[in-house]
Each structure stands twice: as C-alpha cells, then as structure tokens.
Protein backbone atom coordinates (compact mmCIF):
# COMPACT_ATOMS: atom_id res chain seq x y z
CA UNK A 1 16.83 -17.59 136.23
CA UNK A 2 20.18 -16.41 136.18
CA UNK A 3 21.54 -13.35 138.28
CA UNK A 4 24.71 -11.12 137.99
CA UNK A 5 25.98 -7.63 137.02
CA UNK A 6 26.99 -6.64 133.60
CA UNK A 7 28.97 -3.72 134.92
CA UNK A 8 31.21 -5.97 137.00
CA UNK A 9 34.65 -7.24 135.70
CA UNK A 10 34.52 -9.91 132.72
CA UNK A 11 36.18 -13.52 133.36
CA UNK A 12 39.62 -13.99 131.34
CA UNK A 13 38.27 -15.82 128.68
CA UNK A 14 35.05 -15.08 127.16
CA UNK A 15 33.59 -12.09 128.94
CA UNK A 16 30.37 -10.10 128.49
CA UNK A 17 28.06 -13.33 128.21
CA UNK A 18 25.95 -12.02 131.05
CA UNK A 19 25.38 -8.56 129.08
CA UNK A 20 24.93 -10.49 125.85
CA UNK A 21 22.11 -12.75 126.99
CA UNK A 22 20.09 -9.89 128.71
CA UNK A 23 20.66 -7.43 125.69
CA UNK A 24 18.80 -10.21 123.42
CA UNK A 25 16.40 -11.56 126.05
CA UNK A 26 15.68 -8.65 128.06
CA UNK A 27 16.11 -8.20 132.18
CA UNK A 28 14.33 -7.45 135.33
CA UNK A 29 16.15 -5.01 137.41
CA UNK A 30 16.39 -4.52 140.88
CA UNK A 31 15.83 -0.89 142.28
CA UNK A 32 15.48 -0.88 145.72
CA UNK A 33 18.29 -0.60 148.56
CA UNK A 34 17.40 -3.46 151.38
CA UNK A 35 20.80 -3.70 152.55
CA UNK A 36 21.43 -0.57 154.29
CA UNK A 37 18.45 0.80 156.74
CA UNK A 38 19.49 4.57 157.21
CA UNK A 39 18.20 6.94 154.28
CA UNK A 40 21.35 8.36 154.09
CA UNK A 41 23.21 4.60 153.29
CA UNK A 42 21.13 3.74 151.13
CA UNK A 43 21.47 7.06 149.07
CA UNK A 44 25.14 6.44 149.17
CA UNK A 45 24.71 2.84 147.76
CA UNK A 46 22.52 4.11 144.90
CA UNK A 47 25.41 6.93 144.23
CA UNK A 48 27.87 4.28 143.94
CA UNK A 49 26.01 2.05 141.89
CA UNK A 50 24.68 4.59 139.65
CA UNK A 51 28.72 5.62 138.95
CA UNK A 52 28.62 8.87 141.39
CA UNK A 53 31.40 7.68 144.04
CA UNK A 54 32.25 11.13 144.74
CA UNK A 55 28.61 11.55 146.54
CA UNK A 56 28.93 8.28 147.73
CA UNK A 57 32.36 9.06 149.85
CA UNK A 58 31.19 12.46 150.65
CA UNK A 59 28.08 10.93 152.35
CA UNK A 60 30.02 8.12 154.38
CA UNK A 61 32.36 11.27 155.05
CA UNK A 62 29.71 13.65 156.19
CA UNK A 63 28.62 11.06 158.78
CA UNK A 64 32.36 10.38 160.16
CA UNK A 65 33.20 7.21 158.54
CA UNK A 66 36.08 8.20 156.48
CA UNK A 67 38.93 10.01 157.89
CA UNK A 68 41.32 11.43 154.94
C-alpha cells in the first residue's frame, strides 16, 4: 500500500513517481473530511483541496480567524 499526494511538490530528482504509478495501476481516493468537526471547516478543507482557496480564506474569515 503506498500513500501520498500527486498534487504536492515533486522531490529534486526524479519527481512524479507517485502520479506515475497510480496513473498505470489505478487509486483509491479518500473523500471524506475527519479532521475538522464543524461543517463549516470541513467545507473550507474541501475548498482548499479542491484548488478554491479563495472560499477557503473567506470561510476561516467569515468566522473571525483571519484578520487582514
């Protein structure tokens, strides 16, 4: 079993195994937010991993955790 994230930075050397192997072997995904318990955490996690950081920082913002 081996576990990572494709999107995250590649090593100096040879990068992009991870993506590699699951492109020609296929991959399970994980869906589900665990880490956060409030529905409104957990949407901002899924905004930031889906690429939406905007949404993510306006959530965190709309519940007084960022001060610009």
């Amino acid at each position: 079993i081996m576990v990572g994230d494709s999107r995250q930075l590649h090593s100096v050397e040879r990068g992009g195994v991870f993506r590699d192997l699951t492109e020609t072997l296929g991959a399970a995904s994980l869906t589900e937010v665990r880490r956060q318990r409030e529905d409104w955490a957990k949407g901002a996690a899924q905004d930031f991993a889906e690429g939406r950081f905007k949404d993510g920082l306006a959530a965190y913002e709309a519940q007084g955790l960022i001060k610009w």
